[in-house]
Protein backbone atom coordinates (compact mmCIF):
# COMPACT_ATOMS: atom_id res chain seq x y z
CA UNK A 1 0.00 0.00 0.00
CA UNK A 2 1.46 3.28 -0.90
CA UNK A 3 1.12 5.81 1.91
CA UNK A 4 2.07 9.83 1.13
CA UNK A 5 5.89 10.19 0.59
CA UNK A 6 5.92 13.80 -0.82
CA UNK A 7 7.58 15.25 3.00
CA UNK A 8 10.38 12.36 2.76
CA UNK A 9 13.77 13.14 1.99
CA UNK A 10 15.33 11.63 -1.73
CA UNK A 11 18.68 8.83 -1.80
CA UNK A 12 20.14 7.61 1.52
CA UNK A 13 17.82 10.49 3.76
CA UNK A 14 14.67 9.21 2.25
CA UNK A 15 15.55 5.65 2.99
CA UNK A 16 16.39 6.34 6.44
CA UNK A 17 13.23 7.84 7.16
CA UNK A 18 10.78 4.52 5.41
CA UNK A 19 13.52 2.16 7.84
CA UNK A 20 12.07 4.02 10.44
CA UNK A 21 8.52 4.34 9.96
CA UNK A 22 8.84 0.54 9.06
CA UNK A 23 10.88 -0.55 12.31
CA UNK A 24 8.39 1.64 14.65
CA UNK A 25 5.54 -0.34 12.45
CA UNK A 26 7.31 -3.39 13.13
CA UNK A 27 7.77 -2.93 16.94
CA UNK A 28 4.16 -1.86 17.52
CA UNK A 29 2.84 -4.87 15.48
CA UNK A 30 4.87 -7.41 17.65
CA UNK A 31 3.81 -5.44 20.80
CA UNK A 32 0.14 -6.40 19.37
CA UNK A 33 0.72 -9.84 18.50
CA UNK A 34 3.01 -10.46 22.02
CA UNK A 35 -0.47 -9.32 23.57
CA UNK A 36 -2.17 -11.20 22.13
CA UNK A 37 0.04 -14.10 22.51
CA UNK A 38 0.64 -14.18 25.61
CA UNK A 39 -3.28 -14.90 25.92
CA UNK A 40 -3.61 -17.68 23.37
CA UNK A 41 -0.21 -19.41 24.59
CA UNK A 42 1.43 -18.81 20.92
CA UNK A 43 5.29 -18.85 20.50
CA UNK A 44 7.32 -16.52 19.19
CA UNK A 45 7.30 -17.85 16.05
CA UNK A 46 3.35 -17.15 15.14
CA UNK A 47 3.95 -13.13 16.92
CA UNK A 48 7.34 -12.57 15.00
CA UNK A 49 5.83 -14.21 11.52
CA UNK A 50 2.70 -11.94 11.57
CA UNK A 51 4.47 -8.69 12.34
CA UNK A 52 6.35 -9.22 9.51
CA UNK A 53 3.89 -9.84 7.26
CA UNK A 54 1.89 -7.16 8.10
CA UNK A 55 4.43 -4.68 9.04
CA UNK A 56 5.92 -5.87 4.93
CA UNK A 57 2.08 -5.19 3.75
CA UNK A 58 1.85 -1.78 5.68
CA UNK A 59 4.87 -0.27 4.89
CA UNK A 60 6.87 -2.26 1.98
CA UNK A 61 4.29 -3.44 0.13
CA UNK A 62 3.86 -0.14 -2.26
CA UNK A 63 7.56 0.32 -3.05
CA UNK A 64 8.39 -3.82 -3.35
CA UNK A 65 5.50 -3.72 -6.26
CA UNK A 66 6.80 -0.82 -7.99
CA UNK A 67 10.37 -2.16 -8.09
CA UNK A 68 8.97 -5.49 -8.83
CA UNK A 69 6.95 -3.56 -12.04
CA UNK A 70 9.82 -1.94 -13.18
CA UNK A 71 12.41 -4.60 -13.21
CA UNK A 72 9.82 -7.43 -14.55
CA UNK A 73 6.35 -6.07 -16.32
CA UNK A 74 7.02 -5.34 -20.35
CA UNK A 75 7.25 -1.28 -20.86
CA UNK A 76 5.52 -1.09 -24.34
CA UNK A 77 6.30 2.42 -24.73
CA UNK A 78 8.23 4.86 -23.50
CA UNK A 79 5.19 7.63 -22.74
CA UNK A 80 4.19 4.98 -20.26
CA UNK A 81 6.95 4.22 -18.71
CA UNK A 82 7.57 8.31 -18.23
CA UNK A 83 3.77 8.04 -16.80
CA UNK A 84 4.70 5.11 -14.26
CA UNK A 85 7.94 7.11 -13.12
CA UNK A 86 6.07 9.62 -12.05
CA UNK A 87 3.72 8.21 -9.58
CA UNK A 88 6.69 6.65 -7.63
CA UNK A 89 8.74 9.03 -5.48
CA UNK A 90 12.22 8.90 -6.01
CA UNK A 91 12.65 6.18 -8.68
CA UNK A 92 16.27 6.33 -8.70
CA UNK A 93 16.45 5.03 -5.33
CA UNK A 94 13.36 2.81 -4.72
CA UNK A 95 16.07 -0.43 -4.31
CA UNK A 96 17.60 1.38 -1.29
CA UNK A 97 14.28 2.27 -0.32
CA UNK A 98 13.10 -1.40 -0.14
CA UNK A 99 16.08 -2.53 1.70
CA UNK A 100 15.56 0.10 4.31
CA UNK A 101 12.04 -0.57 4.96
CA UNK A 102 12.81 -4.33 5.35
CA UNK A 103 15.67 -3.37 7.45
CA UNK A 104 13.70 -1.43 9.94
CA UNK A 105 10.84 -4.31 9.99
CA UNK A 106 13.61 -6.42 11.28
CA UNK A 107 14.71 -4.44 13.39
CA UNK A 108 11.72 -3.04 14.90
CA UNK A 109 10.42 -6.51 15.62
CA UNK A 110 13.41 -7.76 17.22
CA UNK A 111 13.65 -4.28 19.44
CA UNK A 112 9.74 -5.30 20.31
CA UNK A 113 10.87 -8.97 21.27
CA UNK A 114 13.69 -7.80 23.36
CA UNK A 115 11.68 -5.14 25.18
CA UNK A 116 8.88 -7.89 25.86
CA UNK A 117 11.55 -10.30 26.88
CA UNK A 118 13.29 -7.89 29.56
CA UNK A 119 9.96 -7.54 30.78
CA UNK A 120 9.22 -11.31 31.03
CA UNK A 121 12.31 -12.22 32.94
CA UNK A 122 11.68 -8.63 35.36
CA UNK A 123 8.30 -10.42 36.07
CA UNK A 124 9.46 -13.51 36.66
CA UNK A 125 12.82 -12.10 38.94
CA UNK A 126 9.53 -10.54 41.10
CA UNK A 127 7.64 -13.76 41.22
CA UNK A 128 11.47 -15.28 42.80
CA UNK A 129 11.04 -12.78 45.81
C-alpha cells in the first residue's frame, strides 16, 4: 500500500526515514501480537511471523511492487513508462528504499521482542522474591 511520501527526503535520507517508519511499524505490530500471545499461549514464532507480514504489507508493500513492475512487467512504450515514473517518489532510489524498509521491519520486531523479553524475565525475577 502506498502511503504519502511527498515530506520524505530523496537517496540515503529518504531511505532512512521509510527504515524508520517501518521498524516503529514493526515494533508496535509485535507489541500487538506479544499481547495477544501471551493470551492464546502462541510462541514466538506465530507473533514474529505476523508482524512481519503485516508490518511488509503496511509499509513495503507499495515500493516492493513498484520495483517489482519496473524490473519485470514489459514497458511497451516509453510515454508509459515516463507516466509510471512519475507516480513513484524517487525512482532512482526505490532499491535502497526497499532494503531500508525491510531493514527497519527487522529491526523493529526484534527491538519489540527484546523489550517484551526484559519484561518477562523482570516479572518472573519478582515472582522469585
Amino acid at each position: 500500500m502506498h502511503y504519502n511520501q511527498d515530506w520524505m527526503g530523496y537517496g540515503f535520507v529518504g531511505g532512512l526515514e521509510a527504515g524508520v517508519i517501518s521498524a516503529l511499524a514493526g515494533l508496535l505490530l509485535f507489541v500487538v501480537f506479544h499481547w495477544a500471545g501471551r493470551r492464546n499461549g502462541w510462541s514466538f514464532a506465530p507473533q514474529v511471523g505476523w508482524s512481519l507480514l503485516l508490518a511488509t504489507l503496511l509499509t513495503a508493500s507499495g515500493d516492493l511492487s513498484d520495483l517489482f513492475y519496473f524490473n519485470y512487467a514489459p514497458l511497451q512504450s516509453v510515454p508509459l513508462l515516463k507516466l509510471k515514473l512519475a507516480q513513484v517518489h524517487d525512482p532512482d532510489s526505490i532499491g535502497l528504499r526497499v532494503v531500508c524498509e525491510l531493514l527497519g521491519i527487522a529491526l523493529g520486531i526484534y527491538l519489540g521482542w527484546v523489550l517484551c523479553n526484559v519484561s518477562r524475565n523482570r516479572d518472573s525475577s519478582n515472582l522469585d522474591k
